[in-house]
Protein backbone atom coordinates (compact mmCIF):
# COMPACT_ATOMS: atom_id res chain seq x y z
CA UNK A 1 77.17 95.68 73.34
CA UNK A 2 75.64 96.07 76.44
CA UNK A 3 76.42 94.92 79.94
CA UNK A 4 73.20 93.82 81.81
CA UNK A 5 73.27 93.36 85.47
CA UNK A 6 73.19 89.27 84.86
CA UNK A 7 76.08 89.93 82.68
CA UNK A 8 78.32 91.61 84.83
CA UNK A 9 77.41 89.02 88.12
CA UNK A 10 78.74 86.12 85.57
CA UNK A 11 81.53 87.92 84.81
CA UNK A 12 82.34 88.61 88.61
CA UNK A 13 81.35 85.89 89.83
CA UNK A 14 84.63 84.18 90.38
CA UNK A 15 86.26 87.05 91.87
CA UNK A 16 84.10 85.74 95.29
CA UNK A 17 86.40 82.10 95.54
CA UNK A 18 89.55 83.70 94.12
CA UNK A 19 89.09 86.35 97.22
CA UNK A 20 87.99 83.92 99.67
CA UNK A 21 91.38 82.18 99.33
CA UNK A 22 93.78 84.86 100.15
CA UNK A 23 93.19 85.06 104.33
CA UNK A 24 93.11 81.28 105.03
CA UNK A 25 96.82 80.85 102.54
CA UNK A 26 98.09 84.26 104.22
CA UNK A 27 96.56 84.30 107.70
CA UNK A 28 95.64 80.77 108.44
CA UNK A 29 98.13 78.65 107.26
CA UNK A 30 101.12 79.55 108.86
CA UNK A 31 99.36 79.56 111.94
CA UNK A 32 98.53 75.69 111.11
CA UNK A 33 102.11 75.04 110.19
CA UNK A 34 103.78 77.03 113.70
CA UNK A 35 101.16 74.99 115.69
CA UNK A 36 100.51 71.43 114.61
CA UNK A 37 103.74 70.93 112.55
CA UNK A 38 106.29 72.81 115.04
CA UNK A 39 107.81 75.02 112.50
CA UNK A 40 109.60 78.01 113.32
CA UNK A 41 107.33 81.32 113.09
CA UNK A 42 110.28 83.37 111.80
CA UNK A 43 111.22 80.27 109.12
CA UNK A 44 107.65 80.59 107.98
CA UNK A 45 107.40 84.51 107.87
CA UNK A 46 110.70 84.29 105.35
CA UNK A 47 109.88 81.68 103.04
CA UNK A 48 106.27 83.46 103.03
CA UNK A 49 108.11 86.77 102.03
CA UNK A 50 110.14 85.39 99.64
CA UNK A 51 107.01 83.61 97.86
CA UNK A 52 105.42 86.80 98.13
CA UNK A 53 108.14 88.14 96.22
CA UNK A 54 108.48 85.40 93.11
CA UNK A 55 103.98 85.59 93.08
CA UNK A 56 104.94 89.42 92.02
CA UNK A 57 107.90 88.70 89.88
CA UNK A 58 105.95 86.14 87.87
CA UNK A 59 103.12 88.38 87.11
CA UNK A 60 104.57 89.96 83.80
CA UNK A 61 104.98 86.59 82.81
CA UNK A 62 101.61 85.44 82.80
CA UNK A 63 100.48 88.32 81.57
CA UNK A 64 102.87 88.19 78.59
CA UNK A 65 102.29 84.46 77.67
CA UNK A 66 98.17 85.15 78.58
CA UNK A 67 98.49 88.21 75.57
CA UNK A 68 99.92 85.62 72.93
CA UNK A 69 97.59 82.99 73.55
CA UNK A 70 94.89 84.92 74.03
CA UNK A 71 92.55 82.24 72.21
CA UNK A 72 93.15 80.03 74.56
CA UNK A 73 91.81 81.99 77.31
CA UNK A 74 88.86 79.39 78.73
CA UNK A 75 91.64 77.12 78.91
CA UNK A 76 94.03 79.31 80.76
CA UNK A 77 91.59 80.31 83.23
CA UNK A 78 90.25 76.48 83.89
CA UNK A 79 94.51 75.30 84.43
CA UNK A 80 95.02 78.48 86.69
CA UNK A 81 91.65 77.25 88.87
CA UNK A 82 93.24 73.46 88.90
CA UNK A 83 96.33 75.06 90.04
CA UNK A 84 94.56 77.05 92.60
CA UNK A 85 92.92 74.44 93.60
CA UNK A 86 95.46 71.78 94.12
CA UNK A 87 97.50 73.94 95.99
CA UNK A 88 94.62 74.87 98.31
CA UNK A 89 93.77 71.51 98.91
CA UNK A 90 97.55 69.89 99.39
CA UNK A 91 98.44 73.35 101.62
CA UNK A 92 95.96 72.32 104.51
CA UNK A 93 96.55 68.08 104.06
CA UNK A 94 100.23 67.98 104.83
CA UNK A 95 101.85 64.58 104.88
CA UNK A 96 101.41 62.90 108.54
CA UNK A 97 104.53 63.47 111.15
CA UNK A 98 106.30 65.74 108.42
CA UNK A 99 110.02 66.56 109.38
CA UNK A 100 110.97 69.96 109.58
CA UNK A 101 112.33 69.93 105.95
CA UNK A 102 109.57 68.14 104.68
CA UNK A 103 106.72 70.49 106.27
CA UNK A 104 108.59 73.36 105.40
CA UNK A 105 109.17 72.50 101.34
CA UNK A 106 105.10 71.13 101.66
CA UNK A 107 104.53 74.78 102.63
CA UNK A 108 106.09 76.60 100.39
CA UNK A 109 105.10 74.22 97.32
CA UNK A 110 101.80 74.32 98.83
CA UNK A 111 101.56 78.02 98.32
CA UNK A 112 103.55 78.62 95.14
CA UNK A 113 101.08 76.16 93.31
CA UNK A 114 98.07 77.92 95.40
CA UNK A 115 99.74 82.22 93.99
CA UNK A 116 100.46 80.85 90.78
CA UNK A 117 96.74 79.50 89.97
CA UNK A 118 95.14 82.90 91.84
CA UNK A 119 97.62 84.78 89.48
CA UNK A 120 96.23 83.40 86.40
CA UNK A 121 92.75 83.41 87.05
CA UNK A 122 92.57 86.70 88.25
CA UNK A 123 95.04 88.17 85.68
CA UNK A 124 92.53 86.88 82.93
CA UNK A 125 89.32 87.46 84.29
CA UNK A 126 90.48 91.17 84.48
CA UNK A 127 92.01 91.59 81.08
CA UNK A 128 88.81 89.61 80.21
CA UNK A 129 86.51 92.01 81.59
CA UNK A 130 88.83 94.55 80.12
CA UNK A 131 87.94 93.41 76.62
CA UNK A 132 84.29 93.63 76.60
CA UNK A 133 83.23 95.92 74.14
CA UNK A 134 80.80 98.09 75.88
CA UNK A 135 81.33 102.05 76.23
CA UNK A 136 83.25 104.14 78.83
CA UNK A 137 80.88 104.56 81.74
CA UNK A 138 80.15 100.86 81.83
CA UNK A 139 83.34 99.78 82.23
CA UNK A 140 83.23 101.47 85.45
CA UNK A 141 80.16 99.57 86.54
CA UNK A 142 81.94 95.94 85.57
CA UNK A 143 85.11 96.88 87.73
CA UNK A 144 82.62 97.71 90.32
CA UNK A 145 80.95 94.85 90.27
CA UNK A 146 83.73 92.34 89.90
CA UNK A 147 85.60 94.22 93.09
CA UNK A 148 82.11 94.25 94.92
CA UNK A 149 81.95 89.97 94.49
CA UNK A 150 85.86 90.11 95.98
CA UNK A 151 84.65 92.26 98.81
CA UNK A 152 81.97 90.02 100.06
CA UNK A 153 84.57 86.83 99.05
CA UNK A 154 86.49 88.80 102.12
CA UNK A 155 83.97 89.00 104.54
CA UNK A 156 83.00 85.12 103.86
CA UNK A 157 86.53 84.41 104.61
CA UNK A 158 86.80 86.14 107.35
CA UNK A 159 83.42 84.61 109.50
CA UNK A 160 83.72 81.12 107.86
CA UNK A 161 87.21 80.11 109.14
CA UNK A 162 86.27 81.54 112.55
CA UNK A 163 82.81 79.74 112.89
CA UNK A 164 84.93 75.97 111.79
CA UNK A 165 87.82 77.26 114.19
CA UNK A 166 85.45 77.72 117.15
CA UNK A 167 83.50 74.34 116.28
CA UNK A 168 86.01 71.85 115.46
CA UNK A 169 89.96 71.51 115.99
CA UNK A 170 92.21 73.12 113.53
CA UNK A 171 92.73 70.49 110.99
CA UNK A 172 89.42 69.36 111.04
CA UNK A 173 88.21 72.92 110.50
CA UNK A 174 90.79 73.70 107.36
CA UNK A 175 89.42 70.49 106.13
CA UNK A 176 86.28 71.73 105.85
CA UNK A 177 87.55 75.11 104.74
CA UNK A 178 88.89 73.31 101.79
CA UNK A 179 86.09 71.42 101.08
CA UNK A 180 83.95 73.79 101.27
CA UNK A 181 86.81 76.11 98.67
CA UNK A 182 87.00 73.86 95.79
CA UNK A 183 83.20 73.59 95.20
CA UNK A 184 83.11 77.72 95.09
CA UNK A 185 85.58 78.14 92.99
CA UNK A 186 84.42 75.38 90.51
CA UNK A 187 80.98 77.49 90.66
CA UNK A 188 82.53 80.34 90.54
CA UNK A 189 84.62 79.18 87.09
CA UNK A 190 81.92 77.35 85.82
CA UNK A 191 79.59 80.57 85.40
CA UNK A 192 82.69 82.54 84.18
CA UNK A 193 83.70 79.50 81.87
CA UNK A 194 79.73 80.07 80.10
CA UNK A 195 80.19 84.12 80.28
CA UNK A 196 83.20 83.56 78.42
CA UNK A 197 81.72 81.21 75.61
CA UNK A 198 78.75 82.99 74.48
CA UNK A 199 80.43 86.93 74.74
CA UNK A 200 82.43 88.36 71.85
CA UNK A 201 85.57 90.33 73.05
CA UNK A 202 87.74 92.82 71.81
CA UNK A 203 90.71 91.32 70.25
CA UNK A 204 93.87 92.09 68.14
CA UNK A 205 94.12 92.28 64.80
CA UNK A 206 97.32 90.01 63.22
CA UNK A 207 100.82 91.33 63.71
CA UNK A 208 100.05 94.20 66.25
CA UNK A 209 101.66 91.90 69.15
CA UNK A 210 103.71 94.86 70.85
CA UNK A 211 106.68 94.88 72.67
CA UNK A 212 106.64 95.81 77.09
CA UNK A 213 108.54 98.94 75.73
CA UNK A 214 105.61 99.95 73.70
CA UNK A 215 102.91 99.49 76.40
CA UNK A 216 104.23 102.48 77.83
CA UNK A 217 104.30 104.98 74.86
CA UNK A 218 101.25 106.33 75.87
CA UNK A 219 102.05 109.43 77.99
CA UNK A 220 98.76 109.04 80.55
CA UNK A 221 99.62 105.99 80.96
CA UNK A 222 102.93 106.20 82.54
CA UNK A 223 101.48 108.30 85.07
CA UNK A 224 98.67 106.30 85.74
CA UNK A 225 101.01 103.23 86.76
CA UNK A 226 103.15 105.70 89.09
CA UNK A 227 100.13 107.18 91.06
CA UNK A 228 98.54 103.91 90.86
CA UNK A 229 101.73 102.34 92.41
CA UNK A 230 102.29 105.18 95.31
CA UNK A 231 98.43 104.84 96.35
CA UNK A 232 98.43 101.45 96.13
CA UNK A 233 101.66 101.88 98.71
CA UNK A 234 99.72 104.32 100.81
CA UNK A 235 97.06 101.97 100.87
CA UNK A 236 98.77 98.84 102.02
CA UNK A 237 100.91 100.74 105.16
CA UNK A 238 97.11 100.87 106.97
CA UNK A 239 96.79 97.31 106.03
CA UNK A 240 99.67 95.99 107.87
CA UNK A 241 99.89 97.91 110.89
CA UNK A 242 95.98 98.02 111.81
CA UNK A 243 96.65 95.08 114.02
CA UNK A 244 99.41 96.71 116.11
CA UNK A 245 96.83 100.32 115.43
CA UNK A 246 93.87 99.13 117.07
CA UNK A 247 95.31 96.47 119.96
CA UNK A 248 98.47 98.73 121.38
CA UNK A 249 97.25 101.91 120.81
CA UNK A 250 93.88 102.35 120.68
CA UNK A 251 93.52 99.22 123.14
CA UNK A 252 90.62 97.88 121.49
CA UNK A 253 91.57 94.64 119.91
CA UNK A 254 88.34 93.01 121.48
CA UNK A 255 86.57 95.03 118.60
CA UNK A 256 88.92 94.43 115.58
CA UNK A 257 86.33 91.81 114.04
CA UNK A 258 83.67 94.57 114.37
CA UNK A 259 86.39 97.34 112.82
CA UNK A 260 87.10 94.92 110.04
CA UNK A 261 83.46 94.54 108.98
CA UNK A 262 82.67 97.91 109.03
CA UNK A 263 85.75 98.47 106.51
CA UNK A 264 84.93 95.73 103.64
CA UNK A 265 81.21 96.22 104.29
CA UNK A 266 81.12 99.73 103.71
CA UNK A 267 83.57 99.14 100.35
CA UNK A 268 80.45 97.26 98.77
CA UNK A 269 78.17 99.64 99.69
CA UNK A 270 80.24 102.52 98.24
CA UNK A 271 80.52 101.07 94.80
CA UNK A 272 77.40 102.31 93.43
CA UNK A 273 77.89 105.53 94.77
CA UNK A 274 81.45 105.53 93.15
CA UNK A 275 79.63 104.81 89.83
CA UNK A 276 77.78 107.17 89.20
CA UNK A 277 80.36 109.89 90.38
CA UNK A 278 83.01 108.48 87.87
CA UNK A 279 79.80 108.66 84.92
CA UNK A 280 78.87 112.53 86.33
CA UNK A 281 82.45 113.83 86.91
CA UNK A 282 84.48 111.17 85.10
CA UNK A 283 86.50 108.07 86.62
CA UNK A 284 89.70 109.88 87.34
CA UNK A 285 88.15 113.21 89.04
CA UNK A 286 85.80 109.81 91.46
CA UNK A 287 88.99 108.41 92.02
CA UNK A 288 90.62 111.52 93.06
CA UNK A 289 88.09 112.28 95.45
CA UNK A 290 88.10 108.81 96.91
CA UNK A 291 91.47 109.93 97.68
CA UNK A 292 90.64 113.22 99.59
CA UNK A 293 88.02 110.84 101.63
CA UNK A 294 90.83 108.31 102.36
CA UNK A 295 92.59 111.40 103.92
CA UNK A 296 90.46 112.67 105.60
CA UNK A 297 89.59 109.42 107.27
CA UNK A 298 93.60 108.84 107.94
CA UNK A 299 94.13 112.52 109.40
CA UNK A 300 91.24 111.49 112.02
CA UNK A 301 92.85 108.54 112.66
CA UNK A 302 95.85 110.58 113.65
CA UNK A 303 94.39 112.61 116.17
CA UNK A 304 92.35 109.84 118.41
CA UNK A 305 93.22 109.34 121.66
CA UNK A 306 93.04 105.57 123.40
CA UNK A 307 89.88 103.84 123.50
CA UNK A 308 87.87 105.89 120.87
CA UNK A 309 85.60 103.04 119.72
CA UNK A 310 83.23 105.63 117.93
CA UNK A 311 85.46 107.61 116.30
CA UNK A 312 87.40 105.21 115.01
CA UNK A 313 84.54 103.04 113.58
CA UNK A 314 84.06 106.40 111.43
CA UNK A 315 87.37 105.93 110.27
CA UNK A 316 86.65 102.35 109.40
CA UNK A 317 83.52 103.08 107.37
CA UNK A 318 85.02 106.51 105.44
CA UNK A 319 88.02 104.47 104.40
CA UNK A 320 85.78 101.49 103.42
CA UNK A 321 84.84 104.00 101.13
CA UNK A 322 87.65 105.01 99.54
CA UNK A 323 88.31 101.04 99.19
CA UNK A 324 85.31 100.51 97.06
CA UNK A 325 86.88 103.18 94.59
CA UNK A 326 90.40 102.16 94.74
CA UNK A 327 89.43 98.74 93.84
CA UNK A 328 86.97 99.29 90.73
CA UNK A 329 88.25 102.53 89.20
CA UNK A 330 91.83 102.48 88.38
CA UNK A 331 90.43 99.03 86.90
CA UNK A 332 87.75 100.76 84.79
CA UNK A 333 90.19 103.86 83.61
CA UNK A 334 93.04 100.87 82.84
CA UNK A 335 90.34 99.26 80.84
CA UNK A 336 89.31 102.30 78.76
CA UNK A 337 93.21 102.14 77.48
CA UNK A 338 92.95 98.25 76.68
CA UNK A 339 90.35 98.87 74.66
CA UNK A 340 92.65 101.13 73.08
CA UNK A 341 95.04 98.44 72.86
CA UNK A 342 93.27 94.84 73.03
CA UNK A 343 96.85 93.30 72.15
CA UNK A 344 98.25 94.02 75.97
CA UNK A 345 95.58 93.34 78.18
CA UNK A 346 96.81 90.65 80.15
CA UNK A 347 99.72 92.35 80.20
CA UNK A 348 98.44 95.74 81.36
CA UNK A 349 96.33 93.81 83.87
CA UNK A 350 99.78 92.09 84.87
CA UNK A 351 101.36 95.28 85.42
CA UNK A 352 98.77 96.31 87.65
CA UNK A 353 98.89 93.20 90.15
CA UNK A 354 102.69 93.28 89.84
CA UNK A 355 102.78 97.46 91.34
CA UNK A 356 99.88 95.88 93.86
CA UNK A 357 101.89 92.87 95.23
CA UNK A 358 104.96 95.10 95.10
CA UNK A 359 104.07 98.14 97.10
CA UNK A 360 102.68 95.91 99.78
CA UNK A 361 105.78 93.80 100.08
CA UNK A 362 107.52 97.31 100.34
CA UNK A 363 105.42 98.53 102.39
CA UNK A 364 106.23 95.59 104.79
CA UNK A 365 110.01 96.04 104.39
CA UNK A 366 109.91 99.33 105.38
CA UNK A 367 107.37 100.37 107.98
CA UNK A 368 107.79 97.42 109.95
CA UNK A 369 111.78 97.87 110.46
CA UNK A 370 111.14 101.60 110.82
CA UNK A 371 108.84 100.98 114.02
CA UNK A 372 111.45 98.35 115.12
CA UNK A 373 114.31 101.53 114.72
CA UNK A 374 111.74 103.89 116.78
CA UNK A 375 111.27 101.28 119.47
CA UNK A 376 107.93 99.86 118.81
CA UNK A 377 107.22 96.16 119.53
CA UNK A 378 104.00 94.31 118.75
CA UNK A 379 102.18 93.82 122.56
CA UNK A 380 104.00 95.82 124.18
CA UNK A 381 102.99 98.82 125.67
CA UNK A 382 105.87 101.23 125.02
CA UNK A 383 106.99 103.94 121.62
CA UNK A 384 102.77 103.08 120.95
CA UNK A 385 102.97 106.95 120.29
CA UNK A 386 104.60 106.36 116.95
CA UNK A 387 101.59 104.52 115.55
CA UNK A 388 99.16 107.04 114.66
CA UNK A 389 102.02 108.52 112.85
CA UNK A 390 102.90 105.50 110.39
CA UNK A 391 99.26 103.79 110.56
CA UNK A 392 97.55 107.59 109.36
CA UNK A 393 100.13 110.70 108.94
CA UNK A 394 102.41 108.93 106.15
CA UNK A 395 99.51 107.43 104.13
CA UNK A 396 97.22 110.55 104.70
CA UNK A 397 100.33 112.68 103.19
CA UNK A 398 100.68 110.18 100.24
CA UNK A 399 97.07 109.97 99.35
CA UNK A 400 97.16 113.58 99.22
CA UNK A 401 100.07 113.81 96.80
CA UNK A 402 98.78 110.97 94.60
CA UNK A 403 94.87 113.49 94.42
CA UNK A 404 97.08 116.14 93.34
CA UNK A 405 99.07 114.29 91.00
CA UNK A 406 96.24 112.60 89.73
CA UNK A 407 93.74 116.18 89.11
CA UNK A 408 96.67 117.02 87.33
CA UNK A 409 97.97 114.41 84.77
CA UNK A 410 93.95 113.65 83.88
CA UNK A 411 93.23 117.56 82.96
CA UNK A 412 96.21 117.20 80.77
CA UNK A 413 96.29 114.04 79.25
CA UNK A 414 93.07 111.66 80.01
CA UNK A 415 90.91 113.93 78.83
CA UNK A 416 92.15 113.91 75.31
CA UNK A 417 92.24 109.96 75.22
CA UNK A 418 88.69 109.31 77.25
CA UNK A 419 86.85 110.18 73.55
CA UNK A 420 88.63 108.33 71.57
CA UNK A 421 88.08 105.02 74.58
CA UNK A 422 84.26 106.18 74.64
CA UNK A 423 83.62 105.50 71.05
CA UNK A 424 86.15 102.43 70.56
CA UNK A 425 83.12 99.37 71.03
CA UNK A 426 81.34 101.81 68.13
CA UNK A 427 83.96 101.96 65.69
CA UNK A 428 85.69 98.85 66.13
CA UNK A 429 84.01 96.12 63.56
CA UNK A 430 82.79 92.88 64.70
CA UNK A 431 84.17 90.66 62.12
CA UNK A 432 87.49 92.21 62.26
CA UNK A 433 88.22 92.66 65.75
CA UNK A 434 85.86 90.57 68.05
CA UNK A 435 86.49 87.20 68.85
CA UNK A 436 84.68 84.34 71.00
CA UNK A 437 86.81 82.28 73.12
């Protein structure tokens, strides 16, 4: 089967709302809540962390209970979206001259309902995507396209909110955020919802319903998952300090909107580039070099002095870069070991949000009390010398440990399983294992 450009947008397509959501939930609302409802800041930021920490917990979960009733995926995906949706909706509509109790369980309701619904859409359009029966190098270019959709769901988030905020006052504006949210993602369903129907997907045959234990027999694949998990921890220490980075440090927080587009703009523009690098030297050796760029981009970041807007907008763009290929290709080399094993791909999928969500929550529980232990606080202007030390020394040494330990596991054991992936959509037949949903 092949994957035509039209194809792959359909299949992506809903990446763009499920995207779009994360900043206002994360970044928005509990601004909204401190502000207009008079909760406490620190109440918010722990009941946040701790729904953080059930979103990741529940992942397996879904992914388990998405695996056995994996004929019932168009449903699944449509409840997740209602869920999603819902919890969207009731998130930024609070009830009128809430009490502290009651603004604070409408909160965290709001955004359990809200994680839950992203969880299960997303989990299943992966595994979906996952599924299609199409050969190795194009799984690389779905990934790619499905992550490029997210990116540019980012950067709508990101100017939308801004342009209601600077318009209208903030309820009025995340009213129209939400209205303007639930019609997206309904598009955004709807086209996956008719991808879905008329495309034939890899599927199990009866009785091969594995265990968790047995996901992990595969030797690759157990070092896949650990890399995975320590660059995707590498990758999120950046990601929380580049606030404290770019204002007490470099002293340029007037530019941070301008840093921030450079970033998830130049991810987008990358992914073609990381596509045809992961069909000319295969997905693992792209992926590995994305890493070297990512440090290389961080050990620059180390060295700049105050107030080097140039420089650092380099580091923005070269790390954009390695974005666009840490998003789409541990995706596409996960997917060429579902189609090994059509049986676990929610589950597989799972896994990988679960090490996501994870390293970034411990990313947050460490770095942040570290800095506090060094001296470091946010807006202040003294200890700002530790910063280029977390924000690009500790994730430039990581990266380069994960490139190494990457180069190495894929010369010994991906490149005895990529065959066998490459000519699985060939072998398999259609009457046996394919399935519409």
């Amino acid at each position: 089967m092949n994957a035509g450009r039209a194809e792959r947008l359909q299949h992506g397509a809903v990446a763009l709302p499920l995207t779009f959501a994360g900043l206002p939930i994360y970044i928005h609302a509990p601004d909204f809540y401190a502000v207009d409802l008079n909760l406490p800041l620190t109440t918010i930021g722990i009941v946040l962390l701790l729904l953080r920490c059930v979103d990741a917990l529940q992942d397996p979960l879904i992914g388990m209970l998405s695996d056995r009733y994996f004929h019932y995926r168009r449903a699944i995906v449509v409840c997740g979206a209602l869920l999603l949706a819902l919890g969207f909706w009731w998130l930024f509509h609070p009830p009128a001259a809430a009490t502290f109790w009651l603004g604070l369980s409408w909160l965290a309701c709001s955004v359990f309902i809200c994680t839950t619904g992203f969880s299960i859409v997303s989990i299943n359009v992966q595994a979906a995507g996952s599924l299609w029966p199409v050969d190795a190098q194009q799984r690389t270019q779905i990934a790619a396209t499905r992550e490029a959709i997210g990116l540019l769901g980012l950067l709508l988030a990101a100017v939308v909110p801004a342009l209601l905020l600077n318009s209208f006052s903030r309820s009025q504006a995340l009213h129209g955020l939400s209205l303007l949210f639930i019609p997206l993602l309904a598009l955004g369903v709807w086209i996956f919802y008719r991808w879905l129907s008329r495309t034939s997907l890899l599927a199990p045959q009866r009785g091969t319903q594995n265990g968790w234990r047995d996901l992990f027999s595969v030797t690759w694949i157990n070092y896949f998952f650990l890399i995975y998990a320590l660059s995707a921890f590498a990758a999120a220490i950046p990601g929380i300090l580049v606030l404290f980075y770019v204002r007490d440090y470099l002293q340029l927080e007037p530019y941070t909107g301008l840093f921030l587009l450079l970033y998830f703009l130049s991810g987008v523009l990358a992914m073609p580039i990381w596509q045809r690098l992961a069909v000319k030297i295969s997905k693992p050796a792209a992926w590995c070099l994305s890493m070297l760029l990512a440090s290389s981009a961080f050990s620059l970041a180390f060295f700049l002095p105050p107030q080097a807007l140039s420089a650092f907008c380099i580091v923005c763009a070269c790390s954009g870069m390695a974005l666009g290929a840490d998003l789409a290709l541990p995706q596409a080399i996960l997917a060429d070991q579902v189609a090994l094993q059509p049986q676990a791909a929610s589950r597989y999928c799972a896994l990988m949000a679960f090490l996501s969500k994870a390293a970034l929550a411990l990313a947050t529980g460490i770095v942040l009390p570290l800095l506090g232990w060094f001296g470091f606080q946010p807006g202040a202007s003294a200890h700002t010398e530790i910063l280029p030390y977390a924000y690009a020394l500790i994730p430039c040494i990581i990266k380069l440990v994960c490139a190494a330990a990457l180069l190495y596991c894929s010369r010994r054991y991906y490149a005895a399983a990529a065959p066998e992936s490459s000519r699985l959509s060939v072998q398999l037949e259609p009457h046996k294992q394919r399935i519409n949903y």
